[in-house]
N, C-alpha and C. Protein backbone atom coordinates (compact mmCIF):
# COMPACT_ATOMS: atom_id res chain seq x y z
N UNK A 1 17.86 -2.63 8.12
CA UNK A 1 16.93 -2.89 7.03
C UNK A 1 17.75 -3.21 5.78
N UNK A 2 17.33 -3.92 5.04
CA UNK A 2 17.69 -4.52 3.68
C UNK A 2 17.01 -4.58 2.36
N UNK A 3 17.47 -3.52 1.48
CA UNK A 3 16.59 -3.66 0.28
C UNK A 3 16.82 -4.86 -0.47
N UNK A 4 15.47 -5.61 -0.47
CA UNK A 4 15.94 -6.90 -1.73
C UNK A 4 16.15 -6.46 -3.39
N UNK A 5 15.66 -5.13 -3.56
CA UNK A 5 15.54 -4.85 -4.98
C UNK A 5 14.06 -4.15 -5.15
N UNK A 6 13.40 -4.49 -6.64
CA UNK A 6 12.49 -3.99 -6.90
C UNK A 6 12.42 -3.59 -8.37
N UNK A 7 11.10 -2.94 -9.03
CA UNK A 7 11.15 -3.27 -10.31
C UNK A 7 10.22 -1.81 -10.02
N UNK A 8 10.07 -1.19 -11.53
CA UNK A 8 9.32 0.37 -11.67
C UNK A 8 9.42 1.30 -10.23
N UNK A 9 8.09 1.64 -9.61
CA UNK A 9 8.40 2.60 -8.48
C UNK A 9 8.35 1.79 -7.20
N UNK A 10 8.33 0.17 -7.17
CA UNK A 10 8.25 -0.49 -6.17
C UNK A 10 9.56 -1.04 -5.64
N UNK A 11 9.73 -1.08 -4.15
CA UNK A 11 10.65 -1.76 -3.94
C UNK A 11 10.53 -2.77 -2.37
N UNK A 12 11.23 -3.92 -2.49
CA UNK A 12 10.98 -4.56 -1.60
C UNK A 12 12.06 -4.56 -0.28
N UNK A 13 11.59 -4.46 0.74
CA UNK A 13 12.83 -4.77 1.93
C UNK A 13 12.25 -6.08 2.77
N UNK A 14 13.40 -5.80 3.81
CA UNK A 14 13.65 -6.97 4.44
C UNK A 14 13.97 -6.12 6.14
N UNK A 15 13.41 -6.28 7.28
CA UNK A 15 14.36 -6.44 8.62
C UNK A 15 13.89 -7.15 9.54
N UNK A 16 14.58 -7.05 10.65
CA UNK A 16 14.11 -7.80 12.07
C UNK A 16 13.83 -7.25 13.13
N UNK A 17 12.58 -7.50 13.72
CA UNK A 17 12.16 -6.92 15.05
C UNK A 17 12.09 -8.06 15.97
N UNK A 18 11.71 -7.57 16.96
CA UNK A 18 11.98 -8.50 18.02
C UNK A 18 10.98 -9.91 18.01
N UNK A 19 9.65 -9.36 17.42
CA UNK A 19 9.01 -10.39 17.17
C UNK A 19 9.23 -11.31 15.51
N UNK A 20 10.05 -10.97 15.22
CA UNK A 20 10.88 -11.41 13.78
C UNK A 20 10.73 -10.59 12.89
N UNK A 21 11.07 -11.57 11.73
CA UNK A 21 10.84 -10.70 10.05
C UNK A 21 10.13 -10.13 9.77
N UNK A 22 9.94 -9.11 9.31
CA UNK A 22 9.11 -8.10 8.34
C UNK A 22 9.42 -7.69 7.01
N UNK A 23 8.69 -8.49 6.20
CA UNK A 23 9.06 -8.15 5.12
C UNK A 23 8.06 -7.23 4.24
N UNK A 24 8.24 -5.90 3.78
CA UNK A 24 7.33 -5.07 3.25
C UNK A 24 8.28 -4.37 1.73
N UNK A 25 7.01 -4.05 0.58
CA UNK A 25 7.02 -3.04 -0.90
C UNK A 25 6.71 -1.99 -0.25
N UNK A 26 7.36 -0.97 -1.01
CA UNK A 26 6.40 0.09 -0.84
C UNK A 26 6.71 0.76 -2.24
N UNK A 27 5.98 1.81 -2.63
CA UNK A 27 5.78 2.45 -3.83
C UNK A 27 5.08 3.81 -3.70
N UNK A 28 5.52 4.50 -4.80
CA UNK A 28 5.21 5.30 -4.29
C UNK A 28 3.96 6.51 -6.11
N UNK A 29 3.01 7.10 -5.49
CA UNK A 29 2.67 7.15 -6.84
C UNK A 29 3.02 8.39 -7.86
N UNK A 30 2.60 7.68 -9.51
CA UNK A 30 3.22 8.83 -10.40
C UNK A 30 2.51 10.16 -10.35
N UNK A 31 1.93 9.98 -10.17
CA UNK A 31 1.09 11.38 -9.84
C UNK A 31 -0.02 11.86 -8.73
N UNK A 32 0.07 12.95 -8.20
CA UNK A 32 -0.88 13.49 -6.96
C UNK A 32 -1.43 14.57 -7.40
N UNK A 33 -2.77 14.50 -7.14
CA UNK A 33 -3.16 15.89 -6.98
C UNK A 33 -3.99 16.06 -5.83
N UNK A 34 -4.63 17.43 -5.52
CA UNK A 34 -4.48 17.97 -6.14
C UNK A 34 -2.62 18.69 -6.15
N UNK A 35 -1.92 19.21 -7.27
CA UNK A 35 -1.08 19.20 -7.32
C UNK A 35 -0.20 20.53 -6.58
N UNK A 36 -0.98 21.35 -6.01
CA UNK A 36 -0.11 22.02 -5.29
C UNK A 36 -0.87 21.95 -3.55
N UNK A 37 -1.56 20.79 -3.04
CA UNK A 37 -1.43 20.67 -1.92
C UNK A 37 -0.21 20.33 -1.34
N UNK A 38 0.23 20.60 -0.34
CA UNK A 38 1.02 20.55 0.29
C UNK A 38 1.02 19.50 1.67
N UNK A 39 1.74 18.01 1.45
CA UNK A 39 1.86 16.52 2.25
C UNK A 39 2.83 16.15 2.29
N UNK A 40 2.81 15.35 2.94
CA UNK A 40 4.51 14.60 2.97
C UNK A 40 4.12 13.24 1.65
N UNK A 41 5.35 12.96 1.21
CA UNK A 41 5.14 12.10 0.24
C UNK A 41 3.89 10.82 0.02
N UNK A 42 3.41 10.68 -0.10
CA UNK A 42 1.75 9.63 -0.17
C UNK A 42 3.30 8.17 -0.71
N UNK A 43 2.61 7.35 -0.12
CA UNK A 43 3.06 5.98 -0.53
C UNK A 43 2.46 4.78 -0.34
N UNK A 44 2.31 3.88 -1.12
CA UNK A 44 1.25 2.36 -0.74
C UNK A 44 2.47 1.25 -0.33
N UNK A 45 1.88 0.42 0.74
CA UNK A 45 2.50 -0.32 1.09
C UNK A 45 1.97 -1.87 1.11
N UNK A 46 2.33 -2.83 1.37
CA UNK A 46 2.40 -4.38 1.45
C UNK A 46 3.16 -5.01 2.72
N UNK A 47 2.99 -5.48 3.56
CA UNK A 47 3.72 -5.99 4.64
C UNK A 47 3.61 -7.04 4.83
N UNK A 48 4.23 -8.22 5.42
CA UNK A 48 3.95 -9.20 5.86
C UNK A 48 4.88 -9.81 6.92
N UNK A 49 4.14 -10.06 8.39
CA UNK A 49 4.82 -10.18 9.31
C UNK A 49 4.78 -12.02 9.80
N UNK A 50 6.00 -12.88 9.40
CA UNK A 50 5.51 -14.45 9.19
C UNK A 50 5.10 -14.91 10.52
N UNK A 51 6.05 -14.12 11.72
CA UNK A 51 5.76 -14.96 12.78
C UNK A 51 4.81 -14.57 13.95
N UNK A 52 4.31 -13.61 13.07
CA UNK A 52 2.87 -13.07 13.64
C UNK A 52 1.41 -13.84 12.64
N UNK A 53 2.02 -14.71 11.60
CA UNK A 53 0.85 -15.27 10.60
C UNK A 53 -0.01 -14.05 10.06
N UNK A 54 0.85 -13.18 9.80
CA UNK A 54 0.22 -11.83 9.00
C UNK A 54 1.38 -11.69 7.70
N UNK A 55 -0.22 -11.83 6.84
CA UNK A 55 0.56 -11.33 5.30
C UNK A 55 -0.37 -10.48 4.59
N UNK A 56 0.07 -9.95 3.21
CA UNK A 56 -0.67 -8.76 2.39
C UNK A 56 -0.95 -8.08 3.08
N UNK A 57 -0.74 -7.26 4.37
CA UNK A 57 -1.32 -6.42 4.79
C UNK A 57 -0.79 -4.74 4.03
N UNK A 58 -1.96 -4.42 3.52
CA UNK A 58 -2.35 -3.24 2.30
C UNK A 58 -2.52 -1.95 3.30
N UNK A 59 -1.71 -0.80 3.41
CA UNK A 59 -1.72 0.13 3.19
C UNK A 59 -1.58 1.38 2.70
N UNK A 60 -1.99 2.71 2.78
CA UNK A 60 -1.78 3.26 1.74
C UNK A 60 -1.94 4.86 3.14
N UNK A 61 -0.20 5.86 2.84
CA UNK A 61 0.23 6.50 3.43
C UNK A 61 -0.16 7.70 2.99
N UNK A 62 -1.19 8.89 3.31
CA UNK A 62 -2.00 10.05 2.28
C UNK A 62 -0.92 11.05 2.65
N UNK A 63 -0.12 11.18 3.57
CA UNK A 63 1.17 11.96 3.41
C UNK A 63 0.71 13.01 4.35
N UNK A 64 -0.94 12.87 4.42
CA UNK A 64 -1.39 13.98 5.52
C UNK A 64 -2.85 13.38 6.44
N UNK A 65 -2.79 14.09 7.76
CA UNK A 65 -4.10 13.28 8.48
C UNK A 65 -5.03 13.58 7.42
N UNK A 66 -5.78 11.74 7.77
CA UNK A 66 -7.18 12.06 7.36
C UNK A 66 -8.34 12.50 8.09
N UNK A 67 -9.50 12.43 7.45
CA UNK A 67 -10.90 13.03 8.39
C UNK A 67 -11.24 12.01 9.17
N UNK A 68 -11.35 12.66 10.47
CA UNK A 68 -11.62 10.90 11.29
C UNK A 68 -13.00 10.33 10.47
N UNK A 69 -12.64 9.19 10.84
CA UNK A 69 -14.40 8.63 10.32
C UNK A 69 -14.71 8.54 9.16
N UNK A 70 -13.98 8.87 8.11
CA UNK A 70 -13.97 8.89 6.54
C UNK A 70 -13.14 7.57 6.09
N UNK A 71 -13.93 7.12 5.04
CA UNK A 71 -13.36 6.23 4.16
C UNK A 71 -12.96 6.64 3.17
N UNK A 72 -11.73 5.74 2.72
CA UNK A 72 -10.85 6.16 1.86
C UNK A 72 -11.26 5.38 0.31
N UNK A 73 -11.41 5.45 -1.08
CA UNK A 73 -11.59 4.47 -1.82
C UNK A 73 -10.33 4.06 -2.51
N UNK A 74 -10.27 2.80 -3.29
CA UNK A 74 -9.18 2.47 -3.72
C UNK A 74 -9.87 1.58 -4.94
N UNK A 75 -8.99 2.26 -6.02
CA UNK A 75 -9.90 1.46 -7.73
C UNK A 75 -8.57 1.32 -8.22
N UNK A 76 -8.99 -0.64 -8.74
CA UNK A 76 -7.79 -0.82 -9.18
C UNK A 76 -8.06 -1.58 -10.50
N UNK A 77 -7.71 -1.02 -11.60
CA UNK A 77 -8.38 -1.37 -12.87
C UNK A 77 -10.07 -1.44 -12.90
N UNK A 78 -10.60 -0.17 -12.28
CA UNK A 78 -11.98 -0.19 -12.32
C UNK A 78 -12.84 -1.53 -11.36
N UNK A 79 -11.82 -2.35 -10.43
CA UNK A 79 -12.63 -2.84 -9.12
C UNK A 79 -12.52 -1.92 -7.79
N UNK A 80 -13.64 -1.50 -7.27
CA UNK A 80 -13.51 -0.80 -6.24
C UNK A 80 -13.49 -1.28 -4.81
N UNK A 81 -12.31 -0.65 -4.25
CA UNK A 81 -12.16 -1.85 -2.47
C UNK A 81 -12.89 -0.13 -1.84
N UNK A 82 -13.52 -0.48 -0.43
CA UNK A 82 -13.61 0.69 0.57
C UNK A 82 -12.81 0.29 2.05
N UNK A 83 -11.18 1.54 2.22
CA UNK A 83 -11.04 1.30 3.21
C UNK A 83 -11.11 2.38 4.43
N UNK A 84 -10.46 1.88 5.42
CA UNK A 84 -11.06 2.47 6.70
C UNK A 84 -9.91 3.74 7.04
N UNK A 85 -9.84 4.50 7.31
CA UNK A 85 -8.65 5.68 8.19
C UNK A 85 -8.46 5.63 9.76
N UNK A 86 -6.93 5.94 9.37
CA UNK A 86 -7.10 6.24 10.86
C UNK A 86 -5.20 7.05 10.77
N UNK A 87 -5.80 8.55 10.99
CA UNK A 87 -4.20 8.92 11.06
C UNK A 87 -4.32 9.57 9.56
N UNK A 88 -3.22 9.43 9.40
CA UNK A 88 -3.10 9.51 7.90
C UNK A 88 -2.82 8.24 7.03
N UNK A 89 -3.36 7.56 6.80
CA UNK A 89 -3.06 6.12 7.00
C UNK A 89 -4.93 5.11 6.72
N UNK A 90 -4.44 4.53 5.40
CA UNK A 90 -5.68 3.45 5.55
C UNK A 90 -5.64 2.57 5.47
N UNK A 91 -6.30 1.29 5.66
CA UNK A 91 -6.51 -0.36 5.44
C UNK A 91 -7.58 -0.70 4.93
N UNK A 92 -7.42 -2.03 4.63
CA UNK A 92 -8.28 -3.02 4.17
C UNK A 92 -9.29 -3.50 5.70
N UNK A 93 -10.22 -3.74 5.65
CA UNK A 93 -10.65 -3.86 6.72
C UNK A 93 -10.45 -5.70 7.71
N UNK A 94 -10.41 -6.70 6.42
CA UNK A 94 -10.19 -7.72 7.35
C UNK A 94 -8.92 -8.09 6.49
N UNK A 95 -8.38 -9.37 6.68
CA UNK A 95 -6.87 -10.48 5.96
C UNK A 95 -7.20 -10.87 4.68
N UNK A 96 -8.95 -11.13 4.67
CA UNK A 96 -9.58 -11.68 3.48
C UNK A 96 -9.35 -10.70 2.12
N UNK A 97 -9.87 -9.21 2.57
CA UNK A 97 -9.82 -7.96 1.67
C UNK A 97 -8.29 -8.13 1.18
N UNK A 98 -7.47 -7.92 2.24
CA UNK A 98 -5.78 -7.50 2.12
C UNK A 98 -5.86 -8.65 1.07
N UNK A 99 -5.36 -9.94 1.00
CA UNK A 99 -5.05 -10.36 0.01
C UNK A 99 -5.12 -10.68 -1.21
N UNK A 100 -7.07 -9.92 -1.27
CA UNK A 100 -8.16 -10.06 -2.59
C UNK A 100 -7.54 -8.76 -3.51
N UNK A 101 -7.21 -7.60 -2.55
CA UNK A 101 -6.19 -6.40 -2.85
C UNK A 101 -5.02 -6.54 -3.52
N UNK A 102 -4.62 -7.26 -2.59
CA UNK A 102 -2.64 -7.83 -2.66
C UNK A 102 -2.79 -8.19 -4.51
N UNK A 103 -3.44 -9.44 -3.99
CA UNK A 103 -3.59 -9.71 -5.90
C UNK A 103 -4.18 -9.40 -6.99
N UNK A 104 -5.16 -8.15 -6.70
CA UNK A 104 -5.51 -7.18 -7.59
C UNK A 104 -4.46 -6.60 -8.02
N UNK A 105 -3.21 -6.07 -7.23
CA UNK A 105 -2.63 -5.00 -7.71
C UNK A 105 -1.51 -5.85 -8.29
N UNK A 106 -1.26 -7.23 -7.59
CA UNK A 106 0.15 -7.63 -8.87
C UNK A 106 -0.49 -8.11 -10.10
N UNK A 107 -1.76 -8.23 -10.41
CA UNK A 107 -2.07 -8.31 -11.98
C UNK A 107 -2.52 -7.10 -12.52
N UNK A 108 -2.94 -6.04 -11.92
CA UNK A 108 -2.97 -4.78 -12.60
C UNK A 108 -2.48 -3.83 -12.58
N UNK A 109 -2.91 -2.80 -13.67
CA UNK A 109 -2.13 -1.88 -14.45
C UNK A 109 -1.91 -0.74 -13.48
N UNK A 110 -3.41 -0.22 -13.00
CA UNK A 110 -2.96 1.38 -12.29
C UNK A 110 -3.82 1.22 -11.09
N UNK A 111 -3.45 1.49 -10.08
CA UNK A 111 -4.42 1.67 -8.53
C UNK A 111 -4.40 2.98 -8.20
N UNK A 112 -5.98 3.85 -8.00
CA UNK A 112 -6.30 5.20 -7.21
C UNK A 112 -6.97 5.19 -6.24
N UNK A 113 -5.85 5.97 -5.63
CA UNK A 113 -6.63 6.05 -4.38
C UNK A 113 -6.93 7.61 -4.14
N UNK A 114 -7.86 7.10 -3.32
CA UNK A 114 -9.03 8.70 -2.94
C UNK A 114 -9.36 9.06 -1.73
N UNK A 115 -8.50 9.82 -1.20
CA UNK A 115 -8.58 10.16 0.49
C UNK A 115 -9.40 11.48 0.62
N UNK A 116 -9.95 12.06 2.07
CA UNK A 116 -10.89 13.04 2.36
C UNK A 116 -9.76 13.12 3.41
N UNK A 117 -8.96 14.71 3.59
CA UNK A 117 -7.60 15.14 4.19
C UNK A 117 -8.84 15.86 5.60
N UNK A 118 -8.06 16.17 6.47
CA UNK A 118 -9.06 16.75 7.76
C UNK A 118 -9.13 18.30 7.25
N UNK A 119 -7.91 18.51 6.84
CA UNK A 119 -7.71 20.30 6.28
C UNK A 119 -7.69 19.85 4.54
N UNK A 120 -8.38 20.95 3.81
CA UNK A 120 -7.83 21.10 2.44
C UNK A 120 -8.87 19.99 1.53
N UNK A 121 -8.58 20.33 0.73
CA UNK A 121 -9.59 19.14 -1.05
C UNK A 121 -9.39 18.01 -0.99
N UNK A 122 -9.91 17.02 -1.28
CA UNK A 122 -10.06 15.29 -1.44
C UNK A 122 -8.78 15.41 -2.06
N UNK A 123 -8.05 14.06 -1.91
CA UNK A 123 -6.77 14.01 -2.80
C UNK A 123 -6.73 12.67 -3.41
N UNK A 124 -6.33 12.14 -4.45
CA UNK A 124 -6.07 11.34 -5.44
C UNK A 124 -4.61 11.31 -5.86
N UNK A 125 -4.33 9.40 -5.32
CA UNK A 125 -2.81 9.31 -5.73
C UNK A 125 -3.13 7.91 -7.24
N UNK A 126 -2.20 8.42 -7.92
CA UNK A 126 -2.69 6.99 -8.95
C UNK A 126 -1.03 6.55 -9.06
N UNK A 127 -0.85 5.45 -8.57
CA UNK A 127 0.20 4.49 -8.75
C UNK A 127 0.06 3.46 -9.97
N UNK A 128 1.35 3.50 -10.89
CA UNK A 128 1.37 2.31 -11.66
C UNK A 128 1.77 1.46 -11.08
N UNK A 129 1.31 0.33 -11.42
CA UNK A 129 1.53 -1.16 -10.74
C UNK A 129 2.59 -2.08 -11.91
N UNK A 130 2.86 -1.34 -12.29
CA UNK A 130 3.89 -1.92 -13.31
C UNK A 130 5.12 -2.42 -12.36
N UNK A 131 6.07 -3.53 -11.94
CA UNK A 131 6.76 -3.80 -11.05
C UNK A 131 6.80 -4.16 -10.09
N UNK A 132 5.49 -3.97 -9.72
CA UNK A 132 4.54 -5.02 -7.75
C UNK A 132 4.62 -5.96 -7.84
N UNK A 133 4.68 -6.83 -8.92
CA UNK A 133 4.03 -8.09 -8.90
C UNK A 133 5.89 -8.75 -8.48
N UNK A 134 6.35 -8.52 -9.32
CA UNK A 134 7.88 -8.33 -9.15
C UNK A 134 8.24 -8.26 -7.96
N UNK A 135 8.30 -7.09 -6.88
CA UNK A 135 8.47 -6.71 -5.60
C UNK A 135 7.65 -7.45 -4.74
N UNK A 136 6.38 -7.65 -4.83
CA UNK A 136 5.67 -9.10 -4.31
C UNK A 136 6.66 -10.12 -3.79
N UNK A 137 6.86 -10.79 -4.75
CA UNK A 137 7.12 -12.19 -5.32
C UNK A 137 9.05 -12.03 -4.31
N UNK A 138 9.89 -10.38 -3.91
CA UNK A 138 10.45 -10.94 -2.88
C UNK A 138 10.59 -11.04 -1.91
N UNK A 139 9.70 -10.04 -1.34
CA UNK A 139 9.29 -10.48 -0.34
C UNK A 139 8.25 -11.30 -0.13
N UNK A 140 7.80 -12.57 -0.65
CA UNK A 140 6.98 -13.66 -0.26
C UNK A 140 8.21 -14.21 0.41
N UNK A 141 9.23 -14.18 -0.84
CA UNK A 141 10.47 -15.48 -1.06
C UNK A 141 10.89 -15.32 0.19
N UNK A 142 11.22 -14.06 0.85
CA UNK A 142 12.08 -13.45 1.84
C UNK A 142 11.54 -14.05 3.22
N UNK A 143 9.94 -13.77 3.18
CA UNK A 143 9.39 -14.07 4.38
C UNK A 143 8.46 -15.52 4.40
N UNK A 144 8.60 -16.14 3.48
CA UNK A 144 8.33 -17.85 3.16
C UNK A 144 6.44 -17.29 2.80
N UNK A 145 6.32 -16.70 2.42
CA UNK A 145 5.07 -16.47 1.54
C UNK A 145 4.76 -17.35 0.48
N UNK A 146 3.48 -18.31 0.70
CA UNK A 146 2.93 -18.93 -0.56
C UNK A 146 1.93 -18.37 -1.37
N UNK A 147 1.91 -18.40 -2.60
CA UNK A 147 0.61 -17.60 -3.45
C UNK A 147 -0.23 -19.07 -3.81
């Protein structure tokens, strides 16, 4: 794996699998609560796999399983996406969402997200997006991404 860099809490890599490049951000957010649950680190991600014709694909890592069957919300400068769980782990539901997402978050300021954990209180991660747009833009370059 290869970090290309990155800007605020985002950073972009680079590797190769057998079915090729993968190029993915990930970030991670400034604040969680509630603040003394106990998860493995929460992080949002961006992927894009070229020679699978998959790009923006938006997830977001709650650090702990979620409730099966629960949706997760995600507000990003006060537009609200609803995504799906599975694991600890959510998405956008189709390619269309992922990239309506993708470019919500490189023009805005702060994205929260709002998970329902299987054990324990709803949790809320709020990431600044200060530097995505940045980390975006190398892995497009990396994996021949057009905006």
């Amino acid at each position: 794996m290869q970090r290309l860099g990155g800007a605020g809490p985002w950073s972009a890599f680079v590797y190769r699998e057998r079915a090729g490049r993968v190029c993915y951000l990930a970030g991670a957010p400034q604040k969680s609560e509630p603040p003394k649950f106990r998860r493995k680190a929460p992080a949002a991600m961006v992927t894009h796999r070229p020679q699978e014709n998959v790009a923006n694909v938006v997830s977001f890592d709650a650090g702990t399983p979620l409730k099966p069957g629960s949706d997760a919300a995600l507000d990003i400068d006060g537009t609200h996406f609803d995504l799906f769980t599975k694991g600890d782990t959510a998405w956008s539901r189709t390619s269309d969402l992922d990239k309506t997402i993708t470019e919500a978050m490189a023009k805005g300021r702060q994205a929260v997200f709002r998970a329902t954990p299987q054990k324990g209180p709803p949790t809320t991660d709020i990431y600044s997006l200060a530097g995505f747009a940045q980390s975006l833009a190398l892995i497009d370059k990396a994996c021949g991404i057009k905006r």
